[in-house]
PDB file of N, CA and C in Angstrom:
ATOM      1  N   UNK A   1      94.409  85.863  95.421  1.00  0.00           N
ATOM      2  CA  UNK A   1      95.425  86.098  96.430  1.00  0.00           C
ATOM      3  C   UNK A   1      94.897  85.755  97.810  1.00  0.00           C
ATOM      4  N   UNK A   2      95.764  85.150  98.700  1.00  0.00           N
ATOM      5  CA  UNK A   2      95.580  84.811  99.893  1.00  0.00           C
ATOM      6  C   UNK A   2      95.529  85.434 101.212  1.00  0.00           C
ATOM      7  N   UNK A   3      96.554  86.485 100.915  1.00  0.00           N
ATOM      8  CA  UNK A   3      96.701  88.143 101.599  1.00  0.00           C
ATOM      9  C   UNK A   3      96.026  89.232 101.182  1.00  0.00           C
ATOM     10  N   UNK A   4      95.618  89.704 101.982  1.00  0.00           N
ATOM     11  CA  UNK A   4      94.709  90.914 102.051  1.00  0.00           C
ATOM     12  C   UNK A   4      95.859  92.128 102.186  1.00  0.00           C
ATOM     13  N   UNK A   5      96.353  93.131 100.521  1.00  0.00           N
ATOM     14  CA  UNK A   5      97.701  93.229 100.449  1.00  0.00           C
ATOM     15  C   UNK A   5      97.240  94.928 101.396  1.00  0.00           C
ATOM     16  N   UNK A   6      95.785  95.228 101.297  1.00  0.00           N
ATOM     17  CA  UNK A   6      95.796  96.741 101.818  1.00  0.00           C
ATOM     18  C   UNK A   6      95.678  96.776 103.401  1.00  0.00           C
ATOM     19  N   UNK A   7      95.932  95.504 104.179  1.00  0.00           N
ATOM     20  CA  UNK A   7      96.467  95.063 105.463  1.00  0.00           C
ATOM     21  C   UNK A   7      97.520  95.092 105.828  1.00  0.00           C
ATOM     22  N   UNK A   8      98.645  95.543 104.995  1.00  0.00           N
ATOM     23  CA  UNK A   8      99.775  94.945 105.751  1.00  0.00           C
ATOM     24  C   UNK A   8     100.774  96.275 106.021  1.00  0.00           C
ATOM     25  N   UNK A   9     101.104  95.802 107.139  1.00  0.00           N
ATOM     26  CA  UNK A   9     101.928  96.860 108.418  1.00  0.00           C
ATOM     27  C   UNK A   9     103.249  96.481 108.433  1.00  0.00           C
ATOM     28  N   UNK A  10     103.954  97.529 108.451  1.00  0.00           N
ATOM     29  CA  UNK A  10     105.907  96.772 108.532  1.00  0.00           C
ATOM     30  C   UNK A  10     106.092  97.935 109.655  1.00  0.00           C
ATOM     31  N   UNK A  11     106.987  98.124 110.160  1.00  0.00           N
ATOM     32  CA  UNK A  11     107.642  98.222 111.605  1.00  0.00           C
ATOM     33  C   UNK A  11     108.675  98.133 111.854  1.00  0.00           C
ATOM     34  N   UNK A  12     109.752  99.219 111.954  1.00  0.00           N
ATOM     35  CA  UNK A  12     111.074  98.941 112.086  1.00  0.00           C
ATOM     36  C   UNK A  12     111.288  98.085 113.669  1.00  0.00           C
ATOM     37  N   UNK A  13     111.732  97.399 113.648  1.00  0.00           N
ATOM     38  CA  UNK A  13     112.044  96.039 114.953  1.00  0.00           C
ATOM     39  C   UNK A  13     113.074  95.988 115.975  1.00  0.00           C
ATOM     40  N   UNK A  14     114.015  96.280 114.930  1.00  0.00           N
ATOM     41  CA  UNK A  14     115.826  96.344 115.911  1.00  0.00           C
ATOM     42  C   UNK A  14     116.689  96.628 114.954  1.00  0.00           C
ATOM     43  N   UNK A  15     117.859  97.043 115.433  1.00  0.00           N
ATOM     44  CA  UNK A  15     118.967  97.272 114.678  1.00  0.00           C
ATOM     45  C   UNK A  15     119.879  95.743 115.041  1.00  0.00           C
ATOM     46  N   UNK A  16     120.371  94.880 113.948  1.00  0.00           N
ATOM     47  CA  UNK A  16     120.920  93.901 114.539  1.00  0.00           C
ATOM     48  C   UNK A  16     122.252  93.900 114.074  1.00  0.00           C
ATOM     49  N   UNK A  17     123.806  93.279 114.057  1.00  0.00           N
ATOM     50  CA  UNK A  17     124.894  93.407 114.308  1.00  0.00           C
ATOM     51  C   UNK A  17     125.043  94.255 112.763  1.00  0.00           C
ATOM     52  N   UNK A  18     124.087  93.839 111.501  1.00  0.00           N
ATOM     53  CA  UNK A  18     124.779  94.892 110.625  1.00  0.00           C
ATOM     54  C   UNK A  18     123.416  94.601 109.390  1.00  0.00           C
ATOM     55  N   UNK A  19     122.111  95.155 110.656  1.00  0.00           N
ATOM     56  CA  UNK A  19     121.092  95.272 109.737  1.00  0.00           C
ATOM     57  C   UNK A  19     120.472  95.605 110.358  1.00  0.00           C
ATOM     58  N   UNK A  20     118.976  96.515 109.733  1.00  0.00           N
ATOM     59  CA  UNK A  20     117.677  96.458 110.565  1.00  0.00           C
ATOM     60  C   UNK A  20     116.766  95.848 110.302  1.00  0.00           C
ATOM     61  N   UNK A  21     116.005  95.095 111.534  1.00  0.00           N
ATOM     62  CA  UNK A  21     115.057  94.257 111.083  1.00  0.00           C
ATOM     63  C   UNK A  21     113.805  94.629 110.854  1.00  0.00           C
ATOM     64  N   UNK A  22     113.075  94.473 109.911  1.00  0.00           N
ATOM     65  CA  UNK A  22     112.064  94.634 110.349  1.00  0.00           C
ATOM     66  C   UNK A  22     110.671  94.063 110.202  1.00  0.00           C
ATOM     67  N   UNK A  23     109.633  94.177 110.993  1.00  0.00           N
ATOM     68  CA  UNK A  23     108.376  93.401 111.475  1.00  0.00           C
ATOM     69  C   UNK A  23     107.787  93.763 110.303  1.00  0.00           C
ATOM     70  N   UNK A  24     106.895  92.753 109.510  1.00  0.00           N
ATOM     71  CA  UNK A  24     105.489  92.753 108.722  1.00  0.00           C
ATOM     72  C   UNK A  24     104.777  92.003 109.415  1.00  0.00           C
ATOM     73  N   UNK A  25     103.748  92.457 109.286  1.00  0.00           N
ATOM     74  CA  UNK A  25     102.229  91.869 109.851  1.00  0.00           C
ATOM     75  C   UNK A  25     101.242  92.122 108.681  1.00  0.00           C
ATOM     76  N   UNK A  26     100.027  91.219 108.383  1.00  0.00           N
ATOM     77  CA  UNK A  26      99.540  91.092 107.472  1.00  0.00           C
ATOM     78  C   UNK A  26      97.914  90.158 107.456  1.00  0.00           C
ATOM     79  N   UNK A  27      97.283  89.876 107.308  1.00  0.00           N
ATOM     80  CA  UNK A  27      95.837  89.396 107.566  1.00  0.00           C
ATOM     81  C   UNK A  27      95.810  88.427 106.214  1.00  0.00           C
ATOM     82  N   UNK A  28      95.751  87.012 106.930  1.00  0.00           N
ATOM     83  CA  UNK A  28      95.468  86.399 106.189  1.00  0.00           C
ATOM     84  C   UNK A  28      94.103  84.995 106.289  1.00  0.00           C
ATOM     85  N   UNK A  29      94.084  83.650 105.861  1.00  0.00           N
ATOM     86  CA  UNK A  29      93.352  83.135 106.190  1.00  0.00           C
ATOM     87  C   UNK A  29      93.768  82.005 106.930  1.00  0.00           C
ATOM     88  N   UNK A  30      93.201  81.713 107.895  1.00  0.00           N
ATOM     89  CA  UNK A  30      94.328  80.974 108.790  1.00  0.00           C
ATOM     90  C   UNK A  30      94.054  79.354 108.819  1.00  0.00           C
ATOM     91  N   UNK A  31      94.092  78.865 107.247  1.00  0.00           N
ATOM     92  CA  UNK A  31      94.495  77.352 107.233  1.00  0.00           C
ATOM     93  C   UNK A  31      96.127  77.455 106.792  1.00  0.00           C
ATOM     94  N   UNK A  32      96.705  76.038 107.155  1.00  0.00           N
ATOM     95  CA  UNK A  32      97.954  76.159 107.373  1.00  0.00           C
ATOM     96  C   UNK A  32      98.717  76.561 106.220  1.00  0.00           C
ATOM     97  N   UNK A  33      97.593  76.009 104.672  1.00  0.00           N
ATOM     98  CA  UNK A  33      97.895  76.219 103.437  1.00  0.00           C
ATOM     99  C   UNK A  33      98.166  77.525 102.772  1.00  0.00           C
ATOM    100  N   UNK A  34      97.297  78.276 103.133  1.00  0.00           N
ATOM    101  CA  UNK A  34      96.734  79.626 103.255  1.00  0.00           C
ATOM    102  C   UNK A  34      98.178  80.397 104.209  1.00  0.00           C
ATOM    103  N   UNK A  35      98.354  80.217 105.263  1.00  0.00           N
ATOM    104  CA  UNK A  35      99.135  80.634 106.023  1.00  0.00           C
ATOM    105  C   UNK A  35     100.777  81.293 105.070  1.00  0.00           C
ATOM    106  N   UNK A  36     100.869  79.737 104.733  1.00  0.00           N
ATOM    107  CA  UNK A  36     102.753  79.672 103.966  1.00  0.00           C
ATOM    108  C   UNK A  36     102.044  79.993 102.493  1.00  0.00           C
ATOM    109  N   UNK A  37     101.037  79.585 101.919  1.00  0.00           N
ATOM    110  CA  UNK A  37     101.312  80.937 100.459  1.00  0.00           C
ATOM    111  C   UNK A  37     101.580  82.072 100.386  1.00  0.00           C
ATOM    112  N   UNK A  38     100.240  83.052 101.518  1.00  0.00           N
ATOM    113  CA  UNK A  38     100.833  84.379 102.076  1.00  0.00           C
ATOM    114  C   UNK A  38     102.071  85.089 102.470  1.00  0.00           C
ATOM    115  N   UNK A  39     102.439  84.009 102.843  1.00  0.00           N
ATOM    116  CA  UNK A  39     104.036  84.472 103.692  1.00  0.00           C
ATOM    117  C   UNK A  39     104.708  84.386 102.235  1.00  0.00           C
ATOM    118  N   UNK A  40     105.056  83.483 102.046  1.00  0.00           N
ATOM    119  CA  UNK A  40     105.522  83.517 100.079  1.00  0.00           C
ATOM    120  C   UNK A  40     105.122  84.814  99.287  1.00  0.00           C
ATOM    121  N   UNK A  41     103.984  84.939  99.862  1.00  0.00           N
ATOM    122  CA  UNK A  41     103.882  86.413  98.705  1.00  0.00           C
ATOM    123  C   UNK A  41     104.352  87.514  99.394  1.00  0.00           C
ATOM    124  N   UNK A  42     104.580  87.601 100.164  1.00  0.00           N
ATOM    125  CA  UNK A  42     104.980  88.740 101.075  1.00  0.00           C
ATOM    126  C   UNK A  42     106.716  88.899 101.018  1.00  0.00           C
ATOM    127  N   UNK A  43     107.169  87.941 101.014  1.00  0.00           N
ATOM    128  CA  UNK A  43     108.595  87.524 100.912  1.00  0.00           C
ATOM    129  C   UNK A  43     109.242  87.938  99.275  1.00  0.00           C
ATOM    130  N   UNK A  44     108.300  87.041  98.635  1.00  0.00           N
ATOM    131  CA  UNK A  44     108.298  87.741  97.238  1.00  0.00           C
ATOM    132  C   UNK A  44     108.456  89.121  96.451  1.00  0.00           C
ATOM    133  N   UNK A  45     107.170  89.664  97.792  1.00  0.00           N
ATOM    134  CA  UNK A  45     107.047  91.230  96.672  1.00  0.00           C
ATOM    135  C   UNK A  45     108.105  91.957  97.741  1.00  0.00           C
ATOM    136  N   UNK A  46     108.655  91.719  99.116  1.00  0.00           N
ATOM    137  CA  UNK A  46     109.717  92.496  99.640  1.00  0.00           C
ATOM    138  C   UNK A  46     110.805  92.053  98.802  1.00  0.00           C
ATOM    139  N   UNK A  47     111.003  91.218  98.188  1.00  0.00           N
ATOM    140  CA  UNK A  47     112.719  90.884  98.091  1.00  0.00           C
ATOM    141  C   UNK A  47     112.598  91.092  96.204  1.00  0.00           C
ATOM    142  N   UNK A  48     111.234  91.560  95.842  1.00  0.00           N
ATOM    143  CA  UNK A  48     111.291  91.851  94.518  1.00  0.00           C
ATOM    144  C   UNK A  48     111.408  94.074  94.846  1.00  0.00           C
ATOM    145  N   UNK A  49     110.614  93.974  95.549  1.00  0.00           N
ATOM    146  CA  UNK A  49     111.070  95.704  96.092  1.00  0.00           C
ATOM    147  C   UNK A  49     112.420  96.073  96.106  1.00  0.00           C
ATOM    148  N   UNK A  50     112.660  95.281  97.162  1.00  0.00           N
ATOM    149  CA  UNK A  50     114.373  95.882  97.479  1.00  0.00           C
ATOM    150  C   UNK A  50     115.293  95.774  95.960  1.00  0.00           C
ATOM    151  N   UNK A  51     114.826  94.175  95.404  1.00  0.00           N
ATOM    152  CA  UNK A  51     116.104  94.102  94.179  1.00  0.00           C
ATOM    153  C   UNK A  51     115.747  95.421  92.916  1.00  0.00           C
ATOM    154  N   UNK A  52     114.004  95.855  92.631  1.00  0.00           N
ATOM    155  CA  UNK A  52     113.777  97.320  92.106  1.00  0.00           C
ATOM    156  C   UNK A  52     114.549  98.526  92.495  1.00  0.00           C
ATOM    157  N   UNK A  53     114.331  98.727  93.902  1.00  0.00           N
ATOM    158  CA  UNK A  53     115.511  99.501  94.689  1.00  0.00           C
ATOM    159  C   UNK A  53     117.063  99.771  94.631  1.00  0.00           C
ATOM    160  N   UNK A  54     117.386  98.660  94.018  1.00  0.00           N
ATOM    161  CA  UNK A  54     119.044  98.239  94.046  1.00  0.00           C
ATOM    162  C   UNK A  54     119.594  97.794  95.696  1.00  0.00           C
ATOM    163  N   UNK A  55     118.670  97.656  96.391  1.00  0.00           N
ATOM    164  CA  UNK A  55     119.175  96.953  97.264  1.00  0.00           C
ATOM    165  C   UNK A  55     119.019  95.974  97.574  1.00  0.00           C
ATOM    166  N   UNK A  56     120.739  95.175  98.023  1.00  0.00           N
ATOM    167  CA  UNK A  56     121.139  94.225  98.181  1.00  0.00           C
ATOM    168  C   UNK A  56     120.868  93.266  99.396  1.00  0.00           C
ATOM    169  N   UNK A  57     120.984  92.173  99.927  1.00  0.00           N
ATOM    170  CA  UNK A  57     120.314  91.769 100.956  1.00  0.00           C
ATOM    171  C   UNK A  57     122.122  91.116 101.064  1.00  0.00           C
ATOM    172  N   UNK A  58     122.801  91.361 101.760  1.00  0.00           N
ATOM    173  CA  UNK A  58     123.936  90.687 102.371  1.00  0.00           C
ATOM    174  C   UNK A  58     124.522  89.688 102.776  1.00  0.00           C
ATOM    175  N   UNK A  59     125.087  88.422 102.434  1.00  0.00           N
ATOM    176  CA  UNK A  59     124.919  87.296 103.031  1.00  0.00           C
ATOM    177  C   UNK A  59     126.270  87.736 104.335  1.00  0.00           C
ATOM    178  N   UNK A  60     126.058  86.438 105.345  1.00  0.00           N
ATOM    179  CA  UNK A  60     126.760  87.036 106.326  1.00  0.00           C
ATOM    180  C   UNK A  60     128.346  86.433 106.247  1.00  0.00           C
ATOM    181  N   UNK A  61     129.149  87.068 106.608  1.00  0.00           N
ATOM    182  CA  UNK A  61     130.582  86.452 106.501  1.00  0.00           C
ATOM    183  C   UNK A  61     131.283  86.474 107.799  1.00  0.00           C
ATOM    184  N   UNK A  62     132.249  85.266 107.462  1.00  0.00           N
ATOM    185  CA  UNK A  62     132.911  84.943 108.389  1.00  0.00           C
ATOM    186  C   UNK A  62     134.462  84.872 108.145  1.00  0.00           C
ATOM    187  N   UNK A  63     135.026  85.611 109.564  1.00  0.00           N
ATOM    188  CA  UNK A  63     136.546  85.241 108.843  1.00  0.00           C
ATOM    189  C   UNK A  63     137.111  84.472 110.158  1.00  0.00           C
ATOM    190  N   UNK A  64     137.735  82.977 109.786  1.00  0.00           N
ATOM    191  CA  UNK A  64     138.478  82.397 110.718  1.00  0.00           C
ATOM    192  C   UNK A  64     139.813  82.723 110.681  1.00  0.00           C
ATOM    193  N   UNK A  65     140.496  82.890 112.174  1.00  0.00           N
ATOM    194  CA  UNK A  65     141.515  83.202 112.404  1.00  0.00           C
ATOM    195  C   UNK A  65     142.200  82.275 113.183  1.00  0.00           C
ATOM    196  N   UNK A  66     143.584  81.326 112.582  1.00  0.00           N
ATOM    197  CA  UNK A  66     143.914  80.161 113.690  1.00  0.00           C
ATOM    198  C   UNK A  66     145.423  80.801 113.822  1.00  0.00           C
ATOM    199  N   UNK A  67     145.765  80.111 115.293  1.00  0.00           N
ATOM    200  CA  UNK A  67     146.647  80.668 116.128  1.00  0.00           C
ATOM    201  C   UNK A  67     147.954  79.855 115.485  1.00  0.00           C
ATOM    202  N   UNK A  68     147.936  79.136 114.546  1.00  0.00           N
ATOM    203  CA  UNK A  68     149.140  78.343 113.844  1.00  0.00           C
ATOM    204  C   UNK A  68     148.801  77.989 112.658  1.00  0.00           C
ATOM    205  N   UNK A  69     149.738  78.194 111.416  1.00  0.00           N
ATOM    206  CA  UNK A  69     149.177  77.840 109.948  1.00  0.00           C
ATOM    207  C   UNK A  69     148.501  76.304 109.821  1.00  0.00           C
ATOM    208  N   UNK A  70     147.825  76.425 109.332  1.00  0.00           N
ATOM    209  CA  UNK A  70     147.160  74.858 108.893  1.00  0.00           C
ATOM    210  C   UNK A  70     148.045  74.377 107.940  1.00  0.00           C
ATOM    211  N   UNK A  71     147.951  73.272 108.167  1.00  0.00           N
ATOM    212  CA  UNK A  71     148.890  72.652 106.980  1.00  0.00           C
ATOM    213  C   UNK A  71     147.793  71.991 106.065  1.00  0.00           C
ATOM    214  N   UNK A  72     147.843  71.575 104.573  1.00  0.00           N
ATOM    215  CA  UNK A  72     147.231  71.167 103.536  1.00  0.00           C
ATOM    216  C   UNK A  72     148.362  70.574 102.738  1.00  0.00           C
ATOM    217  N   UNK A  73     147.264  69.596 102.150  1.00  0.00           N
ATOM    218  CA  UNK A  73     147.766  68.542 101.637  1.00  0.00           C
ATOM    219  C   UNK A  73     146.895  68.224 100.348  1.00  0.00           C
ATOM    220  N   UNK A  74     147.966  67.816  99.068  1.00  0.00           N
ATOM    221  CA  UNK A  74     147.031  67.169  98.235  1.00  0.00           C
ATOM    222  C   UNK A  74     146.788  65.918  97.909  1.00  0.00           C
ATOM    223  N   UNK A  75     145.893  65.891  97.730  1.00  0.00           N
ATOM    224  CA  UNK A  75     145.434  64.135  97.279  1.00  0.00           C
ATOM    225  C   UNK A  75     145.351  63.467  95.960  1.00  0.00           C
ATOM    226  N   UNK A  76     146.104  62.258  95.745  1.00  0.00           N
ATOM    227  CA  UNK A  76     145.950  61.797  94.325  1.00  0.00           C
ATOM    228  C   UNK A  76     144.518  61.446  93.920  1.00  0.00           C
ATOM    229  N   UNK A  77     144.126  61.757  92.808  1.00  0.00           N
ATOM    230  CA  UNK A  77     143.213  61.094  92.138  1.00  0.00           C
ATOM    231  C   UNK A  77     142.942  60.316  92.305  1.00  0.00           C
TER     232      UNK A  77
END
């Protein structure tokens, strides 16, 4: 392993429009290779935590609202 896993610090960060973020920090070895495996494992074992947890990670949504119906149309084959 590339991370040193009994290093690592999380930190609640901010509350953002409909989440909280939060900071990990972690000690690793600082070639660039080294760098993005770590982060991969870190990403990994949080988003394998939360899905153990039952929690969900949210994708974000959007709802457009237009000031006159759109019109649609179909197209032949």
């Amino acid at each position: 392993m590339v991370c040193r896993w009994q290093d690592i610090q999380t930190f609640p960060h901010a509350f953002g429009s409909s989440s909280i973020d939060i900071e990990i920090a972690w000690w690793t070895d600082s070639t660039p290779v080294d760098v993005r495996r770590s982060r991969g494992e870190i990403i990994s074992a949080v988003k394998g935590a939360l899905d153990e947890a039952g929690i969900e990670i949210p994708f974000p949504y959007r709802t457009l609202t237009f000031k006159e119906a759109l019109q649609t149309k179909v197209l032949d084959k």
